[in-house]
PDB file of N, CA and C in Angstrom:
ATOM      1  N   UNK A   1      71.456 -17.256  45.933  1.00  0.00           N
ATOM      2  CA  UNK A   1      70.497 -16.747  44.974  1.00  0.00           C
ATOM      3  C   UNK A   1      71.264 -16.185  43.781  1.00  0.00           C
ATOM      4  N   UNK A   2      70.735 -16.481  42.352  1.00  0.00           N
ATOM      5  CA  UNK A   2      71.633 -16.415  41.478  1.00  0.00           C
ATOM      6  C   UNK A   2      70.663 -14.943  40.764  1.00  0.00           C
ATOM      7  N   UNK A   3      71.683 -13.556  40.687  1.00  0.00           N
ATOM      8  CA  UNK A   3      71.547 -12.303  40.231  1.00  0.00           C
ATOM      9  C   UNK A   3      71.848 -12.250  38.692  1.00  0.00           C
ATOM     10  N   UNK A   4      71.120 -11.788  37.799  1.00  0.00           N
ATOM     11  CA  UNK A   4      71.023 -11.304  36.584  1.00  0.00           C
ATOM     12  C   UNK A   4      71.027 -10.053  35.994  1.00  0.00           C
ATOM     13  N   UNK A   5      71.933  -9.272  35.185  1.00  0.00           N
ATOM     14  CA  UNK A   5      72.370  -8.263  34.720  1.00  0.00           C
ATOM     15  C   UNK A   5      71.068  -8.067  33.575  1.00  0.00           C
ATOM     16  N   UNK A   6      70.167  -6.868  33.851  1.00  0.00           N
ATOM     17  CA  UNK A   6      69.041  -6.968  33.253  1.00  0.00           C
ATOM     18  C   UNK A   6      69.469  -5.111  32.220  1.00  0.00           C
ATOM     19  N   UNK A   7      69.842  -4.530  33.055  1.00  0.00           N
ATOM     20  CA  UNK A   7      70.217  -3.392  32.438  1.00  0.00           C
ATOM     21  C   UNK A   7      71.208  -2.305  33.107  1.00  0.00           C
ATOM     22  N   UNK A   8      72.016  -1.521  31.738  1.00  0.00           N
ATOM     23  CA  UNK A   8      73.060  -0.836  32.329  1.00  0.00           C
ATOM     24  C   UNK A   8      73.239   0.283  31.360  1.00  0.00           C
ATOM     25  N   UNK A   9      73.817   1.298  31.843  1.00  0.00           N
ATOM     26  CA  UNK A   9      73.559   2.410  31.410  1.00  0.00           C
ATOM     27  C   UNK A   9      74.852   3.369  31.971  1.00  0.00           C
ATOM     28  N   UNK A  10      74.595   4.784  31.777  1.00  0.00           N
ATOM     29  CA  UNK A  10      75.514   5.679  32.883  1.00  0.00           C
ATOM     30  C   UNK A  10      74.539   6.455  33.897  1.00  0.00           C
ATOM     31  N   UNK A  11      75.816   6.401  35.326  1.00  0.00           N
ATOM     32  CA  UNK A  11      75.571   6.906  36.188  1.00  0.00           C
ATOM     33  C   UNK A  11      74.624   6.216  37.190  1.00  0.00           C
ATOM     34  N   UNK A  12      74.433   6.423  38.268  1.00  0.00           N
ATOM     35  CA  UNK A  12      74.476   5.766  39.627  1.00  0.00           C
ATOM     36  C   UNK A  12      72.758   6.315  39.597  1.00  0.00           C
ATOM     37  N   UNK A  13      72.336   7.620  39.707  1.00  0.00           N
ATOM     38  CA  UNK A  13      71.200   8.192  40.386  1.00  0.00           C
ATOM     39  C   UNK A  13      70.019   7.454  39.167  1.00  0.00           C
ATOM     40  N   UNK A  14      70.310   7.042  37.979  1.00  0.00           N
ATOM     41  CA  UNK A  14      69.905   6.046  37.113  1.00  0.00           C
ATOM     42  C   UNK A  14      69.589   5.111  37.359  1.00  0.00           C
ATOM     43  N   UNK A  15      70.688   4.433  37.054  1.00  0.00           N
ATOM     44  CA  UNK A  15      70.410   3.334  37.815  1.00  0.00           C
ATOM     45  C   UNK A  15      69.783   2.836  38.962  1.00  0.00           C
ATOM     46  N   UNK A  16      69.561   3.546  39.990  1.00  0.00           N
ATOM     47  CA  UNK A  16      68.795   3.224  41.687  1.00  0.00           C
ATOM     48  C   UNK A  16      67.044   4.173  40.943  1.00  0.00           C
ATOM     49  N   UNK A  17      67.208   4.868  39.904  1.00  0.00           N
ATOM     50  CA  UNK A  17      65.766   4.997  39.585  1.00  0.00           C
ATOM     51  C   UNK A  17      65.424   4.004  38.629  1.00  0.00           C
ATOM     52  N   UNK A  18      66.277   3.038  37.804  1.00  0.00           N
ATOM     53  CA  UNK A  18      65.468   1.897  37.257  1.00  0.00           C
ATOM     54  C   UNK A  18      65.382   0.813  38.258  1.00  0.00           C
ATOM     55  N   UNK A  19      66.510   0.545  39.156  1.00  0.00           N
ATOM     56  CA  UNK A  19      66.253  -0.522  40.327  1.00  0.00           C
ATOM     57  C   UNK A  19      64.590  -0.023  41.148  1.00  0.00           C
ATOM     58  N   UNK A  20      64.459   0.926  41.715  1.00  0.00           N
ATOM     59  CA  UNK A  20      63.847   1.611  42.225  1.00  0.00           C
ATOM     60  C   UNK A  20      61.961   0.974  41.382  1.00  0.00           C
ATOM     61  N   UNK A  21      62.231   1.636  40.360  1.00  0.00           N
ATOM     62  CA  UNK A  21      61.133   1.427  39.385  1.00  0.00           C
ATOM     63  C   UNK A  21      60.752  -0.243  39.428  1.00  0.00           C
ATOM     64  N   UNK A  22      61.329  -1.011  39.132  1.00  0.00           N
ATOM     65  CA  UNK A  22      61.553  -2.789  38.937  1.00  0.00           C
ATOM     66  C   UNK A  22      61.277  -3.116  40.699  1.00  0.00           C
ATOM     67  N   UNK A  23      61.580  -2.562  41.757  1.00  0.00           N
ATOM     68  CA  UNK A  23      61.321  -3.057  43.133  1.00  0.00           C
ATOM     69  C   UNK A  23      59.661  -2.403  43.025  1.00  0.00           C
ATOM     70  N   UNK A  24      59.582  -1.293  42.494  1.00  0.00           N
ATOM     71  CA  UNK A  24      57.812  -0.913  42.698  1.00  0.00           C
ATOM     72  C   UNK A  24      56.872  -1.670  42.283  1.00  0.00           C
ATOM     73  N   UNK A  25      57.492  -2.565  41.192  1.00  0.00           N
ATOM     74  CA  UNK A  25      56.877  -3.818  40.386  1.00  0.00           C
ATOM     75  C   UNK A  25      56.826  -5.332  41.044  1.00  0.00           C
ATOM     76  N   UNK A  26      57.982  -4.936  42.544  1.00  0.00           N
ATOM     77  CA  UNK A  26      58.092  -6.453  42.953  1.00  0.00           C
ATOM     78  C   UNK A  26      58.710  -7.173  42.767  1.00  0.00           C
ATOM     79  N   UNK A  27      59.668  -6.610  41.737  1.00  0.00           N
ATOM     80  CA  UNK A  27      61.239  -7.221  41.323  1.00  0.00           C
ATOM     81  C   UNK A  27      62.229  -6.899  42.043  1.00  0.00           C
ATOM     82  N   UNK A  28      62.620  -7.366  43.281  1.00  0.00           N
ATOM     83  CA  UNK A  28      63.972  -7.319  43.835  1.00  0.00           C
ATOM     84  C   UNK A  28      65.363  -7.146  43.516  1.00  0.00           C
ATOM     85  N   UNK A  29      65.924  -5.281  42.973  1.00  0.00           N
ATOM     86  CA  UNK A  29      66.874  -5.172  42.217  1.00  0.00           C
ATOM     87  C   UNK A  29      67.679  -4.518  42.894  1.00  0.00           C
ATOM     88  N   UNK A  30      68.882  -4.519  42.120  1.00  0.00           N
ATOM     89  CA  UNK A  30      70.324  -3.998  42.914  1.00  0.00           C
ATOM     90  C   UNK A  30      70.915  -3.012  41.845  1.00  0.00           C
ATOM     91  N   UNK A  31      71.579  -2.486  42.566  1.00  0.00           N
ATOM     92  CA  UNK A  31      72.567  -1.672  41.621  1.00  0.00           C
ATOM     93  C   UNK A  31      74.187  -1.841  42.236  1.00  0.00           C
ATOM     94  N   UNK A  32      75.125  -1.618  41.141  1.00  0.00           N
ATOM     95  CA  UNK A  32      76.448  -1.699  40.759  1.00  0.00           C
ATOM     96  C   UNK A  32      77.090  -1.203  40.186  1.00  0.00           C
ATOM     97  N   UNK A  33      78.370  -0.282  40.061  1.00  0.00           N
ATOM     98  CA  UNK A  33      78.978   0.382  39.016  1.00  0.00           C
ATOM     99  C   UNK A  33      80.244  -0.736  38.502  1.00  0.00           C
ATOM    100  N   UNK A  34      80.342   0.429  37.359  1.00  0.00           N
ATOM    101  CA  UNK A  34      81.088  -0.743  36.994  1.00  0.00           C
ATOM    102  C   UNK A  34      82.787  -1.299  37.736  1.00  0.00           C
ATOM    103  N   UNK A  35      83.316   0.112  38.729  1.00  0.00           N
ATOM    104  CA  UNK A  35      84.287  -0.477  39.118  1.00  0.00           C
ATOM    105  C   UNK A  35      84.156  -1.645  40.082  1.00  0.00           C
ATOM    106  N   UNK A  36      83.122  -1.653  40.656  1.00  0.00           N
ATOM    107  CA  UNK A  36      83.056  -3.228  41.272  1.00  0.00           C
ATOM    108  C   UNK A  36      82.704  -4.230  40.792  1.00  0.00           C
ATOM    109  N   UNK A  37      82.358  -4.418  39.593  1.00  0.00           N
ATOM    110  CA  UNK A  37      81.473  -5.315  38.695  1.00  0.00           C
ATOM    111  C   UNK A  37      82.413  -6.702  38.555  1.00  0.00           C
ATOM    112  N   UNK A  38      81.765  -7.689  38.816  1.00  0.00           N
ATOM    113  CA  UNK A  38      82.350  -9.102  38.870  1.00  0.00           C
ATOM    114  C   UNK A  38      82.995  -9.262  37.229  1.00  0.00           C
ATOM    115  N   UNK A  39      84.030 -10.371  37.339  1.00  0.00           N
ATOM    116  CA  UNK A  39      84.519 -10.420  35.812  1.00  0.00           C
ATOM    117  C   UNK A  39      83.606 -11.496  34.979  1.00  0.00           C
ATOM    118  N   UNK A  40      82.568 -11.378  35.136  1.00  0.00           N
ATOM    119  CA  UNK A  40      81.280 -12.061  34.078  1.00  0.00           C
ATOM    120  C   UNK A  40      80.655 -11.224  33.172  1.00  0.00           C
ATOM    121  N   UNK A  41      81.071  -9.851  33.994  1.00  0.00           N
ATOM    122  CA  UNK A  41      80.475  -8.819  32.996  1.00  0.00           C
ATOM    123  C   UNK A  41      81.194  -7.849  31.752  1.00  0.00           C
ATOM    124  N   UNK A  42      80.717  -8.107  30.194  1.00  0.00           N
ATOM    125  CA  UNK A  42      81.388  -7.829  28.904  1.00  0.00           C
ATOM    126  C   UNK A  42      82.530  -6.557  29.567  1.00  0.00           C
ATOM    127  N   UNK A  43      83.818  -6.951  28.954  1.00  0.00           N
ATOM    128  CA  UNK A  43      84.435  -5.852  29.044  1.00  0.00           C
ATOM    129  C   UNK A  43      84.337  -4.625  27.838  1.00  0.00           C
ATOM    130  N   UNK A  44      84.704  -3.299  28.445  1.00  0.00           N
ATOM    131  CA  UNK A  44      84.573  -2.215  27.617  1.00  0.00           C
ATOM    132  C   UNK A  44      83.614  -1.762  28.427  1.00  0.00           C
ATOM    133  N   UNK A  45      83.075  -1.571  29.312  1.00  0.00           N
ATOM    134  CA  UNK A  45      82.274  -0.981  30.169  1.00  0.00           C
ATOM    135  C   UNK A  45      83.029   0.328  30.911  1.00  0.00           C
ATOM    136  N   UNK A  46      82.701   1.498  30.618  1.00  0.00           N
ATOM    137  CA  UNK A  46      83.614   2.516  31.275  1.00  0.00           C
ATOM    138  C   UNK A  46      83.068   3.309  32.134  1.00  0.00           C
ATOM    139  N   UNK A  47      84.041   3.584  33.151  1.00  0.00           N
ATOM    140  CA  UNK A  47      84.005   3.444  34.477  1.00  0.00           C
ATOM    141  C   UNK A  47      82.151   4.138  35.184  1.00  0.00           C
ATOM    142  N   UNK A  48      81.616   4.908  34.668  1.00  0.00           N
ATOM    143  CA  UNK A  48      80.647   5.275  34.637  1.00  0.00           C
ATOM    144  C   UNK A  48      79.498   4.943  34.928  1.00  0.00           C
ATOM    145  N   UNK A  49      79.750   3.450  33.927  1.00  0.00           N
ATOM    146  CA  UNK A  49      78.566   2.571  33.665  1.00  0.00           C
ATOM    147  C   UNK A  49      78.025   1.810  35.177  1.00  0.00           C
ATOM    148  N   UNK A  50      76.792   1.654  34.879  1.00  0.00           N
ATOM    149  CA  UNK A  50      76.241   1.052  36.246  1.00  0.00           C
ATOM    150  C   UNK A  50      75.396  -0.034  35.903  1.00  0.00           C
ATOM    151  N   UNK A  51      75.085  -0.940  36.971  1.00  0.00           N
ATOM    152  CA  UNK A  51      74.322  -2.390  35.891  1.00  0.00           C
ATOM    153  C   UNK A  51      73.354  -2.245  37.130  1.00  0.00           C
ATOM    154  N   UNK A  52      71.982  -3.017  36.797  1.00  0.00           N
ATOM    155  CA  UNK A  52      70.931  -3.687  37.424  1.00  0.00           C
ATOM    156  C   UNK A  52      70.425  -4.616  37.245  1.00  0.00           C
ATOM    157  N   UNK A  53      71.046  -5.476  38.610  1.00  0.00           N
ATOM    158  CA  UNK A  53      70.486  -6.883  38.755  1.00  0.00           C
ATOM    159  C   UNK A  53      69.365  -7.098  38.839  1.00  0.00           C
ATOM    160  N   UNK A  54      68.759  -8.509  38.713  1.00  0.00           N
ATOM    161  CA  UNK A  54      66.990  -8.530  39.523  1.00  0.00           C
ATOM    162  C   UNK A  54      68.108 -10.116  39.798  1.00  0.00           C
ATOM    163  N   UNK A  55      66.908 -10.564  40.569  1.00  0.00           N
ATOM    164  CA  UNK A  55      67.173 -12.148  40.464  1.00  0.00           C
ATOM    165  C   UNK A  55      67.017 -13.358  39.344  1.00  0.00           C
ATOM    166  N   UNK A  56      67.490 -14.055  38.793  1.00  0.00           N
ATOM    167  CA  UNK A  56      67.620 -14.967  37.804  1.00  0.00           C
ATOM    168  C   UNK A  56      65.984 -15.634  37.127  1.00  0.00           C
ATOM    169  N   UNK A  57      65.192 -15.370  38.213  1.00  0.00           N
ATOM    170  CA  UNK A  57      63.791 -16.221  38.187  1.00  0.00           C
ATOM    171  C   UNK A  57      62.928 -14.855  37.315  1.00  0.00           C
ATOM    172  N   UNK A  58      63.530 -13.462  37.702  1.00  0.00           N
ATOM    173  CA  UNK A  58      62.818 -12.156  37.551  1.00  0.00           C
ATOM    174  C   UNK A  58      63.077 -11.548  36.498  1.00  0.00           C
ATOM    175  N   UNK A  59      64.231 -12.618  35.781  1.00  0.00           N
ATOM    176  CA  UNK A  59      64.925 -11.600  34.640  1.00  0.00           C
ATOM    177  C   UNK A  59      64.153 -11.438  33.416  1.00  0.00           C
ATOM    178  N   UNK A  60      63.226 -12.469  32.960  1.00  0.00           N
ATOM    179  CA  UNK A  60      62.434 -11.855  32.041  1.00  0.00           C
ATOM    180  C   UNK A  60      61.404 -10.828  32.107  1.00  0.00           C
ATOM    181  N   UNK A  61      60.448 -10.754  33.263  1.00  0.00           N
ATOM    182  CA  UNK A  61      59.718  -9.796  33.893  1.00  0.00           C
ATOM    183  C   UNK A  61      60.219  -8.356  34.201  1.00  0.00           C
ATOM    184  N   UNK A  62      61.406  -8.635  34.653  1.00  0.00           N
ATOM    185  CA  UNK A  62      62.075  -7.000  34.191  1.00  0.00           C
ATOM    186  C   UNK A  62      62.525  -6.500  33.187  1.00  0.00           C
ATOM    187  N   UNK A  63      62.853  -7.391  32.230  1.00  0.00           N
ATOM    188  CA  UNK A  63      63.576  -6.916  30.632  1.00  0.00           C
ATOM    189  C   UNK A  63      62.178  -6.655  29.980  1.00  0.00           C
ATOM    190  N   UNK A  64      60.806  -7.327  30.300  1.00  0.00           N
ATOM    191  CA  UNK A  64      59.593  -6.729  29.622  1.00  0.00           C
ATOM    192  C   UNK A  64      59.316  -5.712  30.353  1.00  0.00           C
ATOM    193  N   UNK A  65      58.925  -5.785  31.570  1.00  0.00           N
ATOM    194  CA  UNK A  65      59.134  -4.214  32.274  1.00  0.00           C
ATOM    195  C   UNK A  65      59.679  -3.032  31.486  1.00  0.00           C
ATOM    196  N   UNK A  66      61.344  -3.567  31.010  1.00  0.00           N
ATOM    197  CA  UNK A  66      62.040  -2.259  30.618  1.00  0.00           C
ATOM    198  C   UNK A  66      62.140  -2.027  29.391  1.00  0.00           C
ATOM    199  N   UNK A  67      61.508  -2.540  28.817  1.00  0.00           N
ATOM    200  CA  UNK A  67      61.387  -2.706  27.404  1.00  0.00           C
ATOM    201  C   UNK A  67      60.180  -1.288  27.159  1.00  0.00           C
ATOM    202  N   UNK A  68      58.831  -1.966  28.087  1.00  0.00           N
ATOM    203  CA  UNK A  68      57.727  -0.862  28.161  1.00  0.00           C
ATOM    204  C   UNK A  68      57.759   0.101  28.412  1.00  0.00           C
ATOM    205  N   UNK A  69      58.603   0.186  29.197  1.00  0.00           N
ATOM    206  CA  UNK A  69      58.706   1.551  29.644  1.00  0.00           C
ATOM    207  C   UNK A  69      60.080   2.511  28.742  1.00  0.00           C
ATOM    208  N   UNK A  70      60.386   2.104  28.059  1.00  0.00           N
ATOM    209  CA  UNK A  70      61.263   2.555  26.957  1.00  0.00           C
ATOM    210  C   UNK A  70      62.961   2.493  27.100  1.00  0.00           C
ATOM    211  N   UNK A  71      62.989   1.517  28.080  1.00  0.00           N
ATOM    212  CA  UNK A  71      64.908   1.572  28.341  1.00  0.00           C
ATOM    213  C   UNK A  71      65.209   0.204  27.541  1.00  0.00           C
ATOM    214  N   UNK A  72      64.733   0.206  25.998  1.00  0.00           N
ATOM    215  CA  UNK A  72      65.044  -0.573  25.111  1.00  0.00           C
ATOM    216  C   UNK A  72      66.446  -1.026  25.182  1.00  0.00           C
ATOM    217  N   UNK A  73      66.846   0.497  24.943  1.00  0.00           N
ATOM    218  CA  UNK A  73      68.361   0.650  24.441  1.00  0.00           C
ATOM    219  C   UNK A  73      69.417   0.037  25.612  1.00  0.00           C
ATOM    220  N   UNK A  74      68.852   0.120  26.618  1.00  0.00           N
ATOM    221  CA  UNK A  74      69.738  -0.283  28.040  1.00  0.00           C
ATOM    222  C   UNK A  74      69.632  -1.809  28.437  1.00  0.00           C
ATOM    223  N   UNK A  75      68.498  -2.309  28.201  1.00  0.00           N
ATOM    224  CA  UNK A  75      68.488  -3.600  28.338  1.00  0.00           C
ATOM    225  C   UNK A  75      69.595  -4.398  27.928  1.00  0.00           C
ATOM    226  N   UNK A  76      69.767  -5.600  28.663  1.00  0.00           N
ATOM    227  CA  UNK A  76      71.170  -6.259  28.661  1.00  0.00           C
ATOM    228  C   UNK A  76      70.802  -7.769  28.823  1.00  0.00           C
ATOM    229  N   UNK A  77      71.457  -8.677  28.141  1.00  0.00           N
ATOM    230  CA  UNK A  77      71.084  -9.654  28.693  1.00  0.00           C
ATOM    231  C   UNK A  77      69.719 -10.699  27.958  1.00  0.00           C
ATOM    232  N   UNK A  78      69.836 -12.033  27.884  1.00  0.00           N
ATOM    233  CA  UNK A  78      68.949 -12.559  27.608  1.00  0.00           C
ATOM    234  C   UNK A  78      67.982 -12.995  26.421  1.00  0.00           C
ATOM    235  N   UNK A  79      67.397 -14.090  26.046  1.00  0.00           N
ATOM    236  CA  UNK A  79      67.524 -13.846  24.591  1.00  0.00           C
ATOM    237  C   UNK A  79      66.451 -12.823  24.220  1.00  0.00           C
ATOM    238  N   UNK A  80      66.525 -12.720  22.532  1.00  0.00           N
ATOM    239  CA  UNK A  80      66.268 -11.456  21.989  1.00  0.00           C
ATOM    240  C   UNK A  80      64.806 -11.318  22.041  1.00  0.00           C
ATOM    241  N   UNK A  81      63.939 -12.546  22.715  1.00  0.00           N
ATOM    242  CA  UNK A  81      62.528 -13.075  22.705  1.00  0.00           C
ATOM    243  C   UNK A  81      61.486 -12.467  23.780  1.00  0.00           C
ATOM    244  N   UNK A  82      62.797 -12.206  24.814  1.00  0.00           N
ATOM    245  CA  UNK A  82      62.569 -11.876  25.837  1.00  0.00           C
ATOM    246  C   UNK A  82      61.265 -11.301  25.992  1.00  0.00           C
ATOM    247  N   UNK A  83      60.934 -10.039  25.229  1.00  0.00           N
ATOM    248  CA  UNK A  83      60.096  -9.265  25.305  1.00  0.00           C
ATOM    249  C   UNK A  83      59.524  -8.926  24.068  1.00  0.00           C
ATOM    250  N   UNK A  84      58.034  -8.481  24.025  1.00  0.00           N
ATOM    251  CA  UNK A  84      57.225  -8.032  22.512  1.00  0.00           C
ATOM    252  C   UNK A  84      58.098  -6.970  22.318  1.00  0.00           C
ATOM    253  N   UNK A  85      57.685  -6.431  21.109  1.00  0.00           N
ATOM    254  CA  UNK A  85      58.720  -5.205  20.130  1.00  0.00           C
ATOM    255  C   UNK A  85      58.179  -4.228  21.031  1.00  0.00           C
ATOM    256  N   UNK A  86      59.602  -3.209  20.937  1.00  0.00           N
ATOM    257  CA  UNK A  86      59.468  -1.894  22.392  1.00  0.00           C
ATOM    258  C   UNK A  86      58.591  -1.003  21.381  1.00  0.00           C
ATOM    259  N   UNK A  87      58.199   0.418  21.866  1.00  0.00           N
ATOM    260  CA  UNK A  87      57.837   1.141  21.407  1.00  0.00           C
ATOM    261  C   UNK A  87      58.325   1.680  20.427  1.00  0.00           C
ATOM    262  N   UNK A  88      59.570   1.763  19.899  1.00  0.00           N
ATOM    263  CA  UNK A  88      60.360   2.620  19.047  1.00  0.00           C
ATOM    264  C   UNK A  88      60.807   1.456  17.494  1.00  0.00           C
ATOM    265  N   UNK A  89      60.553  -0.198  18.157  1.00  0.00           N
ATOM    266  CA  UNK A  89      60.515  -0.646  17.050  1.00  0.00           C
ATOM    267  C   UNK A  89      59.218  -0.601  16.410  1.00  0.00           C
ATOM    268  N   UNK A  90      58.040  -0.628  17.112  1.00  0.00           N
ATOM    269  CA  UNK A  90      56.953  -0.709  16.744  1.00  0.00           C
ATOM    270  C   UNK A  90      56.815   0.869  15.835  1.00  0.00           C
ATOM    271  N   UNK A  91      57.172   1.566  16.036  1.00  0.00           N
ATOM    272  CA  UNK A  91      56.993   2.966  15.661  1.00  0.00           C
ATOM    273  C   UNK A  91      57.478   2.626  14.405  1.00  0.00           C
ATOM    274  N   UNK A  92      58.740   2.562  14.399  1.00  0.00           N
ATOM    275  CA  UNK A  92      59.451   2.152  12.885  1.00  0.00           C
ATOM    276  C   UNK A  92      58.895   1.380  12.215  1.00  0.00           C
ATOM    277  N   UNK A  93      58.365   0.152  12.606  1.00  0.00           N
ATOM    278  CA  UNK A  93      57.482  -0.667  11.476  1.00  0.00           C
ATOM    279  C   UNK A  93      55.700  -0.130  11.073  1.00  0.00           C
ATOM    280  N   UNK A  94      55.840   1.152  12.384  1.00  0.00           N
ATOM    281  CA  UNK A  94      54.112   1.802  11.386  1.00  0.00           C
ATOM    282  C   UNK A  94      54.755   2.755  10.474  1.00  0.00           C
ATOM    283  N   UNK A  95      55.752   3.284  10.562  1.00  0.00           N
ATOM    284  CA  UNK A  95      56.185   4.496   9.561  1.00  0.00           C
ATOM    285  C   UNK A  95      56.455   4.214   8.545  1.00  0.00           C
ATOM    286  N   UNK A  96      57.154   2.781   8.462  1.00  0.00           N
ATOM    287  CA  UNK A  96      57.668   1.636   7.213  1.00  0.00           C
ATOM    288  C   UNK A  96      56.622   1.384   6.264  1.00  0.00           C
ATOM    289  N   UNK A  97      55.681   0.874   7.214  1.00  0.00           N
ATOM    290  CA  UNK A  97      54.141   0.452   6.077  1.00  0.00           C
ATOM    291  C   UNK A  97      53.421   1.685   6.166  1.00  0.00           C
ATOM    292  N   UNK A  98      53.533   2.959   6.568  1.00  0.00           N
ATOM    293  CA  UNK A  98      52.975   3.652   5.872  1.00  0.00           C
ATOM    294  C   UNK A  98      53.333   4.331   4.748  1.00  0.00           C
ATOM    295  N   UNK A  99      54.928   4.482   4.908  1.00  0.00           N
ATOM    296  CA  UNK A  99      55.524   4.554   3.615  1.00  0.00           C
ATOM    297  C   UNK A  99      55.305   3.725   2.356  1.00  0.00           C
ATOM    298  N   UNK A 100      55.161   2.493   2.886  1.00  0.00           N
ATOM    299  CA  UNK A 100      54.768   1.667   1.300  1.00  0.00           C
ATOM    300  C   UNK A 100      53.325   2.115   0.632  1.00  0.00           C
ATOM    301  N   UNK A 101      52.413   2.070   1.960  1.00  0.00           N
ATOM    302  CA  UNK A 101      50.931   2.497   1.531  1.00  0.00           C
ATOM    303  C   UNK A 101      50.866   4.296   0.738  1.00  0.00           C
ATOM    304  N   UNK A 102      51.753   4.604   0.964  1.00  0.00           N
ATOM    305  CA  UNK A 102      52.071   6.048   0.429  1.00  0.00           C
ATOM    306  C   UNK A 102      52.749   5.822  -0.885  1.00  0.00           C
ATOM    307  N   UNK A 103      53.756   5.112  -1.137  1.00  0.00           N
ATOM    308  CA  UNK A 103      54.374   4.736  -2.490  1.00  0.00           C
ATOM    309  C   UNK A 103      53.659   3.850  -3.657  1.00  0.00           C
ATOM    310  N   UNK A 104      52.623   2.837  -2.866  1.00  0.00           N
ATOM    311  CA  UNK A 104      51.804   2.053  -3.574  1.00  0.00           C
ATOM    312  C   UNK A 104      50.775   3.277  -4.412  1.00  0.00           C
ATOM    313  N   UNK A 105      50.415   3.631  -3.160  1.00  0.00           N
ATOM    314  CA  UNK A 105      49.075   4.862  -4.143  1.00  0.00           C
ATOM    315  C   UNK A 105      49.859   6.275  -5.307  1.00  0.00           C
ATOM    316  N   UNK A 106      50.610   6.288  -4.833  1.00  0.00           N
ATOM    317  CA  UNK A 106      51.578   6.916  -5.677  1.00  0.00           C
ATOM    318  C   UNK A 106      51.707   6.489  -7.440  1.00  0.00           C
ATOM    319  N   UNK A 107      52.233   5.220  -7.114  1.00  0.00           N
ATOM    320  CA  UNK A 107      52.246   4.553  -8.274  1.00  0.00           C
ATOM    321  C   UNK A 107      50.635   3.907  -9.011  1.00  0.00           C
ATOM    322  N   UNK A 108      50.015   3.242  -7.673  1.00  0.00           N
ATOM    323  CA  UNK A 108      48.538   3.848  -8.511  1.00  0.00           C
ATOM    324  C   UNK A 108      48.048   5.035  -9.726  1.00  0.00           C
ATOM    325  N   UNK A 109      48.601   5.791  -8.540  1.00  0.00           N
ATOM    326  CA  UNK A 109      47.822   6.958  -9.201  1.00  0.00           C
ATOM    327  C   UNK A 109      48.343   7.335 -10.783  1.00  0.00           C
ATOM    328  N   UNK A 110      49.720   7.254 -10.866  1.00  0.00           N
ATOM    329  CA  UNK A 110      50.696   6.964 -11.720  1.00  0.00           C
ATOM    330  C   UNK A 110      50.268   6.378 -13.513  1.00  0.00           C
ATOM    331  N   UNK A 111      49.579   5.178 -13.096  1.00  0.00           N
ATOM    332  CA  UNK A 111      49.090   4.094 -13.998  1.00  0.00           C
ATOM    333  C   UNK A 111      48.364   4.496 -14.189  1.00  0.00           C
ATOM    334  N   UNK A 112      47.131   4.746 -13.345  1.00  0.00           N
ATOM    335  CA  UNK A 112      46.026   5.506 -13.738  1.00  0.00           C
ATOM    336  C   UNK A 112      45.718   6.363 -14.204  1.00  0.00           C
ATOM    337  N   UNK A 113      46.550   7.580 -14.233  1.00  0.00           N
ATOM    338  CA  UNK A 113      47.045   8.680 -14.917  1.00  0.00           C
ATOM    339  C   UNK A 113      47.515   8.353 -16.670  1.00  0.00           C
ATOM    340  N   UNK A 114      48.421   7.472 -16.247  1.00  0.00           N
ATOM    341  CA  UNK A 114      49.079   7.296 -17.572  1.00  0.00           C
ATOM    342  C   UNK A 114      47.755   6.589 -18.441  1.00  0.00           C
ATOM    343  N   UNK A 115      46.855   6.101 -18.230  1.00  0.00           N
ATOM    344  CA  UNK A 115      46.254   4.946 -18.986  1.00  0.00           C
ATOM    345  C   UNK A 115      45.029   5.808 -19.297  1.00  0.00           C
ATOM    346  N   UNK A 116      44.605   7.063 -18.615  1.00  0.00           N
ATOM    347  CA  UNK A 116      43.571   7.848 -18.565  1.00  0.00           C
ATOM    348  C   UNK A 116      43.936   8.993 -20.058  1.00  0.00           C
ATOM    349  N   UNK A 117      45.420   9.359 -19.889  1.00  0.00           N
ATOM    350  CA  UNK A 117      46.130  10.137 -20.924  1.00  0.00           C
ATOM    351  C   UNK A 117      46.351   9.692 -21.915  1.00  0.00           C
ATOM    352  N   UNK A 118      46.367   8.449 -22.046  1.00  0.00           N
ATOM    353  CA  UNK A 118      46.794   7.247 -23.243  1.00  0.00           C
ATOM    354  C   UNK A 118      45.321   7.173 -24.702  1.00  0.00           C
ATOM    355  N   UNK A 119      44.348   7.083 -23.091  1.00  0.00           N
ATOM    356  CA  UNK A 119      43.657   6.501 -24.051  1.00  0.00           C
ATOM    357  C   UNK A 119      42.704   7.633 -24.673  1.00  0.00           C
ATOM    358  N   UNK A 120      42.853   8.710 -24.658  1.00  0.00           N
ATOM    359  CA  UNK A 120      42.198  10.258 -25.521  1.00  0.00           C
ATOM    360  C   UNK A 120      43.052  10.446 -26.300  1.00  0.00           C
TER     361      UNK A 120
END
């Protein structure tokens, strides 16, 4: 059965609570630190770090899993499609367009002003 590196992070009691979380879902996951970690996995990983497998068939279902539930940042693995935008990108793109909708009326108001003063 072929295992997939879905997410990694620090520390052990972490990790067995995102494995933990992903088995409550029905995803069959493992945990690993990194000193045992097979040499498939990116080096620069320090010693700390811990990874969670699911199985190869499960790996998109858990990277959307962990996406939802906000371990954006930990997710590993897979293309970038994987999953809809997490919460924190979505956040950034309402704050973005509300900023424009805030700068647009701004400058509205601006023109309107100016063209109101202009013309007395």
């Amino acid at each position: 059965m072929a295992w997939e590196a879905v997410w990694q992070g620090e520390g052990e009691a972490r990790a067995e609570i995102i494995a933990g979380s992903l088995t409550s879902r029905g995803i069959r996951a493992r945990t690993q630190g990194a000193g045992r970690l097979p040499m498939a996995i990116p080096a620069g990983l320090v010693p700390e770090t811990w990874v969670v497998f699911v199985r190869r068939r499960d790996a998109r279902l858990a990277r959307a899993h962990l996406y939802k539930s906000g371990e954006a940042v930990n997710v590993v693995g897979g293309p970038a499609d994987d999953a809809a935008l997490n919460r924190d990108q979505l956040a950034t793109l309402r704050f973005a367009a509300l900023g424009l909708l805030v700068v647009a009326g701004v400058v509205i108001y601006v023109i309107l002003r100016q063209a109101m003063d202009g013309g007395s």
